[in-house]
N, C-alpha and C. Protein backbone atom coordinates (compact mmCIF):
# COMPACT_ATOMS: atom_id res chain seq x y z
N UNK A 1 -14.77 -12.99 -1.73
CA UNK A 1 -14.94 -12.38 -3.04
C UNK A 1 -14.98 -10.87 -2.88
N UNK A 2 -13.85 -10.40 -3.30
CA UNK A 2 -14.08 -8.33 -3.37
C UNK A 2 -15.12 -7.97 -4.06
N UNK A 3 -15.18 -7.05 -4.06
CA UNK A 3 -16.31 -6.07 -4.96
C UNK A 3 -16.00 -5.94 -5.84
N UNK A 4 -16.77 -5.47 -7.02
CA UNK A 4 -16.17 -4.96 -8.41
C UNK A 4 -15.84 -3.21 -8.35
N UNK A 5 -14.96 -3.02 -8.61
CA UNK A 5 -14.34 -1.86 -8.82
C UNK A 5 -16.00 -0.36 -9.21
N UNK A 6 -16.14 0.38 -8.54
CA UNK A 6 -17.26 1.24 -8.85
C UNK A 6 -16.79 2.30 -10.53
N UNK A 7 -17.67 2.09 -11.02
CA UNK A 7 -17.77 2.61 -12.48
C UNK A 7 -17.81 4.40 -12.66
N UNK A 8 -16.89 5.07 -13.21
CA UNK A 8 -16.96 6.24 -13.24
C UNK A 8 -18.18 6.68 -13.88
N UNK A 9 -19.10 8.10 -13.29
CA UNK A 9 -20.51 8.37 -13.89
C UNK A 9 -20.30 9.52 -13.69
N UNK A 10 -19.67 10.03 -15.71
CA UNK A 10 -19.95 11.18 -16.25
C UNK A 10 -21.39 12.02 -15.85
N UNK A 11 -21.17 13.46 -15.22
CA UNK A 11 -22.11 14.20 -14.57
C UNK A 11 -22.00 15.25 -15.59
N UNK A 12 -23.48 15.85 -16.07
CA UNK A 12 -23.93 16.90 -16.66
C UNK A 12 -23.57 18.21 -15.87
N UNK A 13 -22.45 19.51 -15.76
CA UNK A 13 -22.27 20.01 -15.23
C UNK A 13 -22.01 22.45 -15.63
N UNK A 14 -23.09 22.65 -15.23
CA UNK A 14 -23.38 23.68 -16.19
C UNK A 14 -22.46 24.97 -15.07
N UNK A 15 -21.92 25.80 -15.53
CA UNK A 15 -21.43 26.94 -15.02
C UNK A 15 -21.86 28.27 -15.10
N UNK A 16 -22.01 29.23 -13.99
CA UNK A 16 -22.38 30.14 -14.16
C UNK A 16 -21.55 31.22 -13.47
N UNK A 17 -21.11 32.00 -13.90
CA UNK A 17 -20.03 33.09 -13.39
C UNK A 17 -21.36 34.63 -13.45
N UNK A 18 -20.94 35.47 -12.28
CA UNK A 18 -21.70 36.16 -11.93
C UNK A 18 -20.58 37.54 -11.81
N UNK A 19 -20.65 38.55 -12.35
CA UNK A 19 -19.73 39.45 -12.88
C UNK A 19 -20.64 40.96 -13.40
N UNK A 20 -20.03 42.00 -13.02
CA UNK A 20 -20.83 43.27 -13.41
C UNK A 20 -19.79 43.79 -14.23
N UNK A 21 -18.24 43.49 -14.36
CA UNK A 21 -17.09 44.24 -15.02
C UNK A 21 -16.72 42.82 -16.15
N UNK A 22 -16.67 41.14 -15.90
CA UNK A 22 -15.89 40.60 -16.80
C UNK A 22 -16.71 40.32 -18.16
N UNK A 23 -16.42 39.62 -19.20
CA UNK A 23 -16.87 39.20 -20.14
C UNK A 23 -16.61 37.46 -20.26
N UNK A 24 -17.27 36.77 -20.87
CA UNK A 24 -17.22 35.53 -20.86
C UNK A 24 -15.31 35.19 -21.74
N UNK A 25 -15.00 36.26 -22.62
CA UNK A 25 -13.61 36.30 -22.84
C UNK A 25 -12.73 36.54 -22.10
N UNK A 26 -12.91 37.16 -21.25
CA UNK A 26 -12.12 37.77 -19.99
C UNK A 26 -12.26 36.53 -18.39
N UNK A 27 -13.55 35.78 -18.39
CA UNK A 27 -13.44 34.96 -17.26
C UNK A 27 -12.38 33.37 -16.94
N UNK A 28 -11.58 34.14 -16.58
CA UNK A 28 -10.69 33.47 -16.09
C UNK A 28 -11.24 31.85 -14.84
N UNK A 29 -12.19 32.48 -14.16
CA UNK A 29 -12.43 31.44 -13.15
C UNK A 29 -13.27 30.70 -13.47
N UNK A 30 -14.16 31.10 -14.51
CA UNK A 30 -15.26 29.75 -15.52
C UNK A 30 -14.74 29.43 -15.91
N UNK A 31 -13.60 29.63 -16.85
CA UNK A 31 -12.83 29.11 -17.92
C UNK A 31 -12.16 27.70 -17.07
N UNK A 32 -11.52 28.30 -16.24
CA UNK A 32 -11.12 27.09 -15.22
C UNK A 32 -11.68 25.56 -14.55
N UNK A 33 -13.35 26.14 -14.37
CA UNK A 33 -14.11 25.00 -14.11
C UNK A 33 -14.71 24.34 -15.26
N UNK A 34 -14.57 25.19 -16.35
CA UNK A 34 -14.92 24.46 -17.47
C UNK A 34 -13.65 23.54 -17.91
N UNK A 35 -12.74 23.83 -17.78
CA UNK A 35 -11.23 22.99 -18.69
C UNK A 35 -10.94 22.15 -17.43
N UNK A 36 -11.45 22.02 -16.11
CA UNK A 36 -11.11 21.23 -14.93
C UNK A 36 -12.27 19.83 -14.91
N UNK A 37 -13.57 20.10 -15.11
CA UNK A 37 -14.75 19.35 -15.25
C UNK A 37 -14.26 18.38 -16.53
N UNK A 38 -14.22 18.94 -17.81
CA UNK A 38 -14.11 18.06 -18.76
C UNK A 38 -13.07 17.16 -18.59
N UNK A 39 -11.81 17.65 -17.89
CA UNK A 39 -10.75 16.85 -17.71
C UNK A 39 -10.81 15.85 -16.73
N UNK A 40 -11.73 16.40 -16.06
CA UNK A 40 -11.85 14.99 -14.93
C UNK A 40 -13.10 13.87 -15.61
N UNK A 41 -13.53 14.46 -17.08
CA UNK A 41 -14.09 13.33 -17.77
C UNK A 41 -15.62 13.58 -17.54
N UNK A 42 -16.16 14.80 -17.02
CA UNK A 42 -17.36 15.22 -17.21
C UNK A 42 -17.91 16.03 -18.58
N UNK A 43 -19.15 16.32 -18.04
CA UNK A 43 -19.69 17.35 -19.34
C UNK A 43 -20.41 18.66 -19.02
N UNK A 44 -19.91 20.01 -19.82
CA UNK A 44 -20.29 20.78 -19.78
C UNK A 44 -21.81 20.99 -20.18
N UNK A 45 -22.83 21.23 -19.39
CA UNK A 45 -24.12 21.20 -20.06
C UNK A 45 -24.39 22.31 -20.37
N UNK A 46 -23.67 23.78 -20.04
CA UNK A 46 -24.14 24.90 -20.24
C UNK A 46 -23.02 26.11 -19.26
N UNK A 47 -22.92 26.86 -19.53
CA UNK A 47 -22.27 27.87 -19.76
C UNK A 47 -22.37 29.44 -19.88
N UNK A 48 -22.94 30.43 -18.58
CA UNK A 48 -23.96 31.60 -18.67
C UNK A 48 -22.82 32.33 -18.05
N UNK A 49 -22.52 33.71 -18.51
CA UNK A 49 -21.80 34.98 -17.40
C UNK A 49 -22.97 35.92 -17.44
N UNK A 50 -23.25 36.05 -16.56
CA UNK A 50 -24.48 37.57 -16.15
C UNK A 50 -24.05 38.65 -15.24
N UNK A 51 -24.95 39.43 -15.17
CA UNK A 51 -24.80 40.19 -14.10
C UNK A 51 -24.62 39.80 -12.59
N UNK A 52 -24.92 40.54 -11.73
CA UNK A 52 -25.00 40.26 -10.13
C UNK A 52 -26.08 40.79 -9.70
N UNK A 53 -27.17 40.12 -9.96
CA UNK A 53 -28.28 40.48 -10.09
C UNK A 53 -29.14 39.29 -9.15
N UNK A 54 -29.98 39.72 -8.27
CA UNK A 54 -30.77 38.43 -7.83
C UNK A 54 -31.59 37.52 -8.66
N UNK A 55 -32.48 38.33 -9.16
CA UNK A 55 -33.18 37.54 -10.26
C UNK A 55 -33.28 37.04 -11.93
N UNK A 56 -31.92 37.69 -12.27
CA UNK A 56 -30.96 36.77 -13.40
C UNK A 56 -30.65 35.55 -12.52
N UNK A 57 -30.15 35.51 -11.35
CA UNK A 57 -29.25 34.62 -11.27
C UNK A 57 -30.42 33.28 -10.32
N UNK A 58 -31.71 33.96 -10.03
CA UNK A 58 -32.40 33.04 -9.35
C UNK A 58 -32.83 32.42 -11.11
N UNK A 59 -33.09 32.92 -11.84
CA UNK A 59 -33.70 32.81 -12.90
C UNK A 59 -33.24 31.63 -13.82
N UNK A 60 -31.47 32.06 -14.14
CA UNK A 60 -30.61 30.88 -14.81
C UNK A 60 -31.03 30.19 -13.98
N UNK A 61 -30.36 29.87 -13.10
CA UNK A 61 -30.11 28.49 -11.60
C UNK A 61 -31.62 27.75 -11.62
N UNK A 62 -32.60 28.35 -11.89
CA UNK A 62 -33.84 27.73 -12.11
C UNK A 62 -33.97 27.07 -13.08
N UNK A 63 -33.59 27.55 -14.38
CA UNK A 63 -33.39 26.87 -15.62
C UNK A 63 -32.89 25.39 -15.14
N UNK A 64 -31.80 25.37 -15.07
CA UNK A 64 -31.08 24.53 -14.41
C UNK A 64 -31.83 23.31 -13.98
N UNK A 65 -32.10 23.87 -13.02
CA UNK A 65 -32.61 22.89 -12.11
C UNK A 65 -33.86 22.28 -12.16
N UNK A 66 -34.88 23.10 -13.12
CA UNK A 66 -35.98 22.01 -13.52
C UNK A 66 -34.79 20.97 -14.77
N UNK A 67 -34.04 20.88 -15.20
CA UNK A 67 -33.80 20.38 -16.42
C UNK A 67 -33.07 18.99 -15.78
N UNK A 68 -33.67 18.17 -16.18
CA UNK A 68 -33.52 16.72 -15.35
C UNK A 68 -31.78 15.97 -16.05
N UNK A 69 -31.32 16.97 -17.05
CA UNK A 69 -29.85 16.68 -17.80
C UNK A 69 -28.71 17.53 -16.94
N UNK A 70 -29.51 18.40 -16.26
CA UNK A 70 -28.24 19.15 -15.90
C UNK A 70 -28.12 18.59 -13.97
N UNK A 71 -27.17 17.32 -14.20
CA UNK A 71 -26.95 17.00 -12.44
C UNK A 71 -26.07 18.02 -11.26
N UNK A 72 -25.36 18.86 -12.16
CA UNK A 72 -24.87 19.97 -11.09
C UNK A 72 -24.66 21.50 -11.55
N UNK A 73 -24.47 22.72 -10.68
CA UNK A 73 -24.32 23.74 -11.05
C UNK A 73 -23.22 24.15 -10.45
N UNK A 74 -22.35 24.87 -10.55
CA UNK A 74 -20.98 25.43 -10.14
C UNK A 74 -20.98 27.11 -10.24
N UNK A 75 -20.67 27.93 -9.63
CA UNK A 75 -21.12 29.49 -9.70
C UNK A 75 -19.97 29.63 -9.63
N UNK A 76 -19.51 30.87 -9.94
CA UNK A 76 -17.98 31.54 -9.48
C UNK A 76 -18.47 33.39 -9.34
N UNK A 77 -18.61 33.86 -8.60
CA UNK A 77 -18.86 35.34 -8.25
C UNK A 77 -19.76 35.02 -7.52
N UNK A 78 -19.98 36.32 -6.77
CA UNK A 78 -20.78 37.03 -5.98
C UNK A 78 -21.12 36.51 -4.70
N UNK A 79 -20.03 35.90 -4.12
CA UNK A 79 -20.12 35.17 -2.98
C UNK A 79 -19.17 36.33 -2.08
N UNK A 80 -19.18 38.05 -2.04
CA UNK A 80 -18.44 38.53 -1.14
C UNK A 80 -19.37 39.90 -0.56
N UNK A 81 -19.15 40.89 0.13
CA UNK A 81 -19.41 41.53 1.40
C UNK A 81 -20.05 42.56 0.62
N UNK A 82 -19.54 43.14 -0.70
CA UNK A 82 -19.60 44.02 -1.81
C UNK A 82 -21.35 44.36 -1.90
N UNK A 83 -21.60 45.07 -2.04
CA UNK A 83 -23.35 45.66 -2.02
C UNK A 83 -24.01 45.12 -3.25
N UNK A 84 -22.97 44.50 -4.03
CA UNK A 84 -23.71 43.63 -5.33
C UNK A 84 -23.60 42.55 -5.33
N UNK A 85 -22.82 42.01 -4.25
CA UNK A 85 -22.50 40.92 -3.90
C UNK A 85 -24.06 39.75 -3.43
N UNK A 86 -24.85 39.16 -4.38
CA UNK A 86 -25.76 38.53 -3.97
C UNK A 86 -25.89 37.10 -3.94
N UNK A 87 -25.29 36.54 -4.63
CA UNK A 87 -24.94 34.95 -5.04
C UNK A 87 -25.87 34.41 -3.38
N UNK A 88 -25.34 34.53 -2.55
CA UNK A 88 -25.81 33.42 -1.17
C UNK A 88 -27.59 33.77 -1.01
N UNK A 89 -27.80 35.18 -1.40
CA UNK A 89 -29.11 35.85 -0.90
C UNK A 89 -30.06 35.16 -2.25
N UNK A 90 -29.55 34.89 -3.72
CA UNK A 90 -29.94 34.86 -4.49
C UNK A 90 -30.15 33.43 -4.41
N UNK A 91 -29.37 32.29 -4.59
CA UNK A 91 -29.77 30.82 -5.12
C UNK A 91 -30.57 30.04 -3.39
N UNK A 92 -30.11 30.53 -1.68
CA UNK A 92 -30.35 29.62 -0.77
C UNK A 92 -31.65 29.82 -0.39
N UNK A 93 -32.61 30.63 -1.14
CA UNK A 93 -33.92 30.26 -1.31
C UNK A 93 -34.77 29.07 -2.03
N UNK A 94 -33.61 29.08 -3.44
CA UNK A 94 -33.79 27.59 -4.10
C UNK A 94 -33.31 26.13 -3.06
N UNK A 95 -33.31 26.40 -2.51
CA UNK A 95 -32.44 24.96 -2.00
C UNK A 95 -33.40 24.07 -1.52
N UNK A 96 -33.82 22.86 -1.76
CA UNK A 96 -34.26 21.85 -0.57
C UNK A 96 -33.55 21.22 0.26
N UNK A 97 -32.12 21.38 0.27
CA UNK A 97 -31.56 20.98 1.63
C UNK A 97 -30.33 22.02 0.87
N UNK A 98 -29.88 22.02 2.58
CA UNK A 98 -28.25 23.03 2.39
C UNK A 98 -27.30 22.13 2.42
N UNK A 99 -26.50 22.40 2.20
CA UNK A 99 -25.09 21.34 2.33
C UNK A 99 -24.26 22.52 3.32
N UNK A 100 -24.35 22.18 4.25
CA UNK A 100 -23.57 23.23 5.55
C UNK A 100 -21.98 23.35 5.16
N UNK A 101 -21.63 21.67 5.05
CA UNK A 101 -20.28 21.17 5.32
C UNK A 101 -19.32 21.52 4.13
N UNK A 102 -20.34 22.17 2.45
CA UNK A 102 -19.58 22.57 1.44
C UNK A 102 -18.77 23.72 1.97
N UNK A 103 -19.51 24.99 2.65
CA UNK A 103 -18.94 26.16 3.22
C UNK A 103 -17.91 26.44 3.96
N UNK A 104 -18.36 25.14 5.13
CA UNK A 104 -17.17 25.35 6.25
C UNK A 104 -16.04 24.98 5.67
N UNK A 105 -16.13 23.69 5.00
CA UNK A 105 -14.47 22.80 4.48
C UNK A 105 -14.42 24.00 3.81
N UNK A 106 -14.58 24.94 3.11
CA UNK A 106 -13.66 25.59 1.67
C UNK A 106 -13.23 26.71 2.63
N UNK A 107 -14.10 27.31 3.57
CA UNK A 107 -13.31 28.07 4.56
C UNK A 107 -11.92 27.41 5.28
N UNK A 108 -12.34 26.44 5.80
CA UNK A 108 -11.29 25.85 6.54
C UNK A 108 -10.06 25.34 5.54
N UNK A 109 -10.12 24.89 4.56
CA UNK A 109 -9.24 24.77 3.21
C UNK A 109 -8.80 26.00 3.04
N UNK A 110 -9.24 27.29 2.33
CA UNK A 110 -9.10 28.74 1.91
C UNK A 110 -8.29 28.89 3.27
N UNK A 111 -7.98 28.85 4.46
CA UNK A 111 -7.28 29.41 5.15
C UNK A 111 -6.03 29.64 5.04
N UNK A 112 -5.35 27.73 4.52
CA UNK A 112 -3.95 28.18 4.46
C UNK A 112 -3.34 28.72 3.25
N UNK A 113 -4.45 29.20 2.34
CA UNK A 113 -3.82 30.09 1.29
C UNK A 113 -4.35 31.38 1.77
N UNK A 114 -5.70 32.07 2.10
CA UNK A 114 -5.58 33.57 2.13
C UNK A 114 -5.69 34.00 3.67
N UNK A 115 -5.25 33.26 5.22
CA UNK A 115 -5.71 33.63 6.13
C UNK A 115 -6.99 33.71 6.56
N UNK A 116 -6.59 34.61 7.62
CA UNK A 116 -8.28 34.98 8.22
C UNK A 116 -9.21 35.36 7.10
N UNK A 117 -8.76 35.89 6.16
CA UNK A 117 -9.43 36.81 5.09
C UNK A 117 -10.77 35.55 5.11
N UNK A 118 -10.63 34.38 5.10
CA UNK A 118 -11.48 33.38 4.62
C UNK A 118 -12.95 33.87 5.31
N UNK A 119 -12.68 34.43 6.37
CA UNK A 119 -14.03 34.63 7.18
C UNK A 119 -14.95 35.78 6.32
N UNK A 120 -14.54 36.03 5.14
CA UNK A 120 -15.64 36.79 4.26
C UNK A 120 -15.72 35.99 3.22
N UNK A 121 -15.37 34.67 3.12
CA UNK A 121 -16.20 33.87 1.86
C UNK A 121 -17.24 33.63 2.42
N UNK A 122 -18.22 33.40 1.60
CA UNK A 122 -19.53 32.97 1.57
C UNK A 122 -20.45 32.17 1.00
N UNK A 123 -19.32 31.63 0.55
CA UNK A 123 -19.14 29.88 -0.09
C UNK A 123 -20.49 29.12 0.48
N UNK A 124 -21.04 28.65 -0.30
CA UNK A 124 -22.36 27.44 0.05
C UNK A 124 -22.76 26.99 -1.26
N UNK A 125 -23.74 26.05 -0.52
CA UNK A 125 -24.35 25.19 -1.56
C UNK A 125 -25.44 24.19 -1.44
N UNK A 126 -26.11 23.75 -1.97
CA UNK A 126 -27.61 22.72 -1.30
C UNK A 126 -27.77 22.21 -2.70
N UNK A 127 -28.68 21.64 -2.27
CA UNK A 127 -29.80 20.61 -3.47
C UNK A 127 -31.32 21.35 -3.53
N UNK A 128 -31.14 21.36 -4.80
CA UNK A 128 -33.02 21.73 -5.39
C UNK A 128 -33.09 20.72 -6.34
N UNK A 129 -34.48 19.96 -5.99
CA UNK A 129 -34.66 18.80 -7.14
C UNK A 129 -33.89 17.97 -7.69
N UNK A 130 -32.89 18.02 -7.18
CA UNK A 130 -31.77 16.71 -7.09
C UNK A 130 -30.97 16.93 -7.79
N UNK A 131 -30.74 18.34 -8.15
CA UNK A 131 -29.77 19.22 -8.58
C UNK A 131 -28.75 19.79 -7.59
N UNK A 132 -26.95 19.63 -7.77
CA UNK A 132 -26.41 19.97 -6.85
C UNK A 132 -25.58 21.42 -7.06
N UNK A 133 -25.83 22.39 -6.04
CA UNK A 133 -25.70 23.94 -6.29
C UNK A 133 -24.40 24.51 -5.58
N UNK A 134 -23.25 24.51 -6.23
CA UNK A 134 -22.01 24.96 -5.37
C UNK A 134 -21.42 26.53 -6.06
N UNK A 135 -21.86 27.41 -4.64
CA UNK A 135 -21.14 28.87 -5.28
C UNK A 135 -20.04 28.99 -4.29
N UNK A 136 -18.92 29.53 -5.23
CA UNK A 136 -17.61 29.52 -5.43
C UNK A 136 -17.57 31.13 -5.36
N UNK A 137 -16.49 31.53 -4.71
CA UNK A 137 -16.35 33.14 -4.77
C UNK A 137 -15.47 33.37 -6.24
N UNK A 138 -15.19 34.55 -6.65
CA UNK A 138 -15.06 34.87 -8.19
C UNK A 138 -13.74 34.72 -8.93
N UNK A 139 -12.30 34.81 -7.88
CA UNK A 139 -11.19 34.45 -8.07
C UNK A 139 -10.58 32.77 -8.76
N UNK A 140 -10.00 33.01 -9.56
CA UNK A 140 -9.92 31.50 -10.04
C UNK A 140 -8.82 30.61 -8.85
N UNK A 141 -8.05 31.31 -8.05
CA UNK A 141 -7.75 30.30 -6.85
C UNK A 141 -9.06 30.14 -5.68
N UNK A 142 -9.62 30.87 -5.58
CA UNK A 142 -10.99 30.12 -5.09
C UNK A 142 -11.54 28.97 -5.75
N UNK A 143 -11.52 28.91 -7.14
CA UNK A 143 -12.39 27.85 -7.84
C UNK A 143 -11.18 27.09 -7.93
N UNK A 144 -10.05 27.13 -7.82
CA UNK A 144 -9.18 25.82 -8.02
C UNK A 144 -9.10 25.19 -6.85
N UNK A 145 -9.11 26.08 -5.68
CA UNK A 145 -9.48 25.33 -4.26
C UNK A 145 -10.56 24.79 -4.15
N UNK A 146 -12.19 25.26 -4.32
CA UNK A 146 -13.16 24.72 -4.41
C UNK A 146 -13.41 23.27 -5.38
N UNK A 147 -12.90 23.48 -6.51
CA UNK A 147 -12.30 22.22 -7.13
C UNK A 147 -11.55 21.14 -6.85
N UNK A 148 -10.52 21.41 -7.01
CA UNK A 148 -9.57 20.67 -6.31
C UNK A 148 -9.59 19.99 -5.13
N UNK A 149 -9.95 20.65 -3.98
CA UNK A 149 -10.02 19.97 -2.63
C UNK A 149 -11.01 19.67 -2.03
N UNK A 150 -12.25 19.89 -2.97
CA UNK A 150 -13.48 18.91 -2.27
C UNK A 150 -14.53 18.77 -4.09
N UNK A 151 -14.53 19.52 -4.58
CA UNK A 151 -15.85 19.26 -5.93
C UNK A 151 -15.43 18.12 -6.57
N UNK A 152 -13.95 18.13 -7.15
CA UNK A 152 -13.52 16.89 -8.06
C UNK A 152 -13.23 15.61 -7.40
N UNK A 153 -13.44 15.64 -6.08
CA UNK A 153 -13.56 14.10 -5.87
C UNK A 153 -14.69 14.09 -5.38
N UNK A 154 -15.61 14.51 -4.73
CA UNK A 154 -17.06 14.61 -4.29
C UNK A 154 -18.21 14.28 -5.61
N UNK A 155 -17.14 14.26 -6.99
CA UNK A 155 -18.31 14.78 -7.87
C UNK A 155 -17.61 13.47 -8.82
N UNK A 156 -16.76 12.60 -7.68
CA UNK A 156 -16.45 11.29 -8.59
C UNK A 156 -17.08 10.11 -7.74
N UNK A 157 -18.21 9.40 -8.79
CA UNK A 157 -18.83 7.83 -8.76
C UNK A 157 -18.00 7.02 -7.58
N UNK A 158 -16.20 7.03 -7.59
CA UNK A 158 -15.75 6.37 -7.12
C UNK A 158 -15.03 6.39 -5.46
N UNK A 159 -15.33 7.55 -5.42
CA UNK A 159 -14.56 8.36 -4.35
C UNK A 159 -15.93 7.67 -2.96
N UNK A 160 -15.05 6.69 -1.96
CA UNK A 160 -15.44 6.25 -1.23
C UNK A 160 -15.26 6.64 0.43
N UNK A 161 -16.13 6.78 1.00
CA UNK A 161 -17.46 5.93 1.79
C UNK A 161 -18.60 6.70 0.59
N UNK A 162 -18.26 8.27 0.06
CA UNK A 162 -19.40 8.61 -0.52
C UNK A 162 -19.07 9.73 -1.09
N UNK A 163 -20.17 9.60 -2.25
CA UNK A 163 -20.24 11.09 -3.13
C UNK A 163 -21.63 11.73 -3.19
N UNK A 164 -21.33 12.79 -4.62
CA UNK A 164 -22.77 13.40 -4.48
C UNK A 164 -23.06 12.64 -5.68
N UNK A 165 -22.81 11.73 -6.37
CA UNK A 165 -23.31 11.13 -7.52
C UNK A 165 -24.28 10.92 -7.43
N UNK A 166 -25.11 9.67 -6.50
CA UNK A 166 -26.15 8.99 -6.01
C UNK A 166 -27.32 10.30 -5.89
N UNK A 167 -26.90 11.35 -5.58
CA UNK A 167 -27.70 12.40 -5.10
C UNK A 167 -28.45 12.65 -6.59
N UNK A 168 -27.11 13.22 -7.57
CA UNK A 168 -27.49 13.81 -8.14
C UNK A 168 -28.58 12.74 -9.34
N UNK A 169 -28.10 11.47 -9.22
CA UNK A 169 -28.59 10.60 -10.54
C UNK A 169 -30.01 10.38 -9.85
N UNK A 170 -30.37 10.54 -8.21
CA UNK A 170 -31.40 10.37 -7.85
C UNK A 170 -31.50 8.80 -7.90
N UNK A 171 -30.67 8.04 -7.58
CA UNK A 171 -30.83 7.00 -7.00
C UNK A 171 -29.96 6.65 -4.91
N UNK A 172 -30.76 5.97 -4.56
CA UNK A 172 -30.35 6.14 -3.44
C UNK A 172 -29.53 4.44 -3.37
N UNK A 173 -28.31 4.22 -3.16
CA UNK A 173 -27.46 3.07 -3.58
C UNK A 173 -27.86 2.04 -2.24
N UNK A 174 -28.07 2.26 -1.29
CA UNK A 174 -28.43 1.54 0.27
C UNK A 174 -30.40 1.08 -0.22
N UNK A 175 -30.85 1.69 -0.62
CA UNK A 175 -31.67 1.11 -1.01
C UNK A 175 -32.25 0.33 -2.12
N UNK A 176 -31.27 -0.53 -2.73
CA UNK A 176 -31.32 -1.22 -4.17
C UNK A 176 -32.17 -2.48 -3.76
């Protein structure tokens, strides 16, 4: 007797773009994770462009993450070398665990589109409260790579040996 086919589980998924020059009319690379999420049949829970600021951005991401509706966060800015550049310094204090392996794959992915250059992303991501935290550098081919080649199937119910679903719904599936 096979298994029954695993059930797709729409994820609450809020964006935050981190910018000192764009406007939420002008962001090209939110705009992207927002029209990419819904299409893969999720939901936008929220939607912030701020500054590059540590404590705006520890501040939103906190919001966030006490809020037991919102199962993931997606960043796009401030993941580069730039002196305003704070995104990694700002949210990996929130974290209760890191996710190492988000960073390396998008480096190792990002290679065969921008080269070596990849060795100044600073791409990461972890869990706070069973909230899942992925910052994306600010370019919208960063977020279509970060998308595309590991978030939108990582962030699907069905995508097997495993996802972050279980994480985020806070059920652990091996222990039923």
């Amino acid at each position: 007797m096979s298994k029954p086919a695993a059930q797709f589980t729409p994820l609450n998924i809020a964006i935050l773009t981190v910018s000192d020059s764009r406007t939420l009319e002008q962001d090209t690379s939110g705009q992207y994770l927002v029209d990419s999420l819904t299409e893969a049949g999720h939901n936008l829970a929220d939607r912030q462009l701020i500054t590059d600021d540590i404590y705006q951005i520890r501040a939103v991401i906190s919001g966030w993450i006490a809020n037991p509706d919102v199962h993931a966060v997606i960043t796009t800015g401030g993941t580069g070398f730039f002196i305003r550049d704070s995104m990694p310094e700002a949210v990996s204090v929130l974290f209760d665990k890191s996710i190492d392996g988000f960073g390396e794959m998008f480096r190792l992915i990002s290679k065969d589109d921008i080269g070596m250059s990849t060795v100044q992303s600073r791409a990461i991501a972890g869990m706070a409260n069973g909230t899942g935290i992925f910052c994306l550098p600010g370019s919208t081919g960063a977020c279509r790579t970060g998308w595309n080649d590991i978030l939108k199937e990582q962030f699907d119910s069905r995508t097997r040996p495993c996802n972050f679903v279980a994480h985020f719904m806070r059920a652990n599936p091996s222990h039923n």
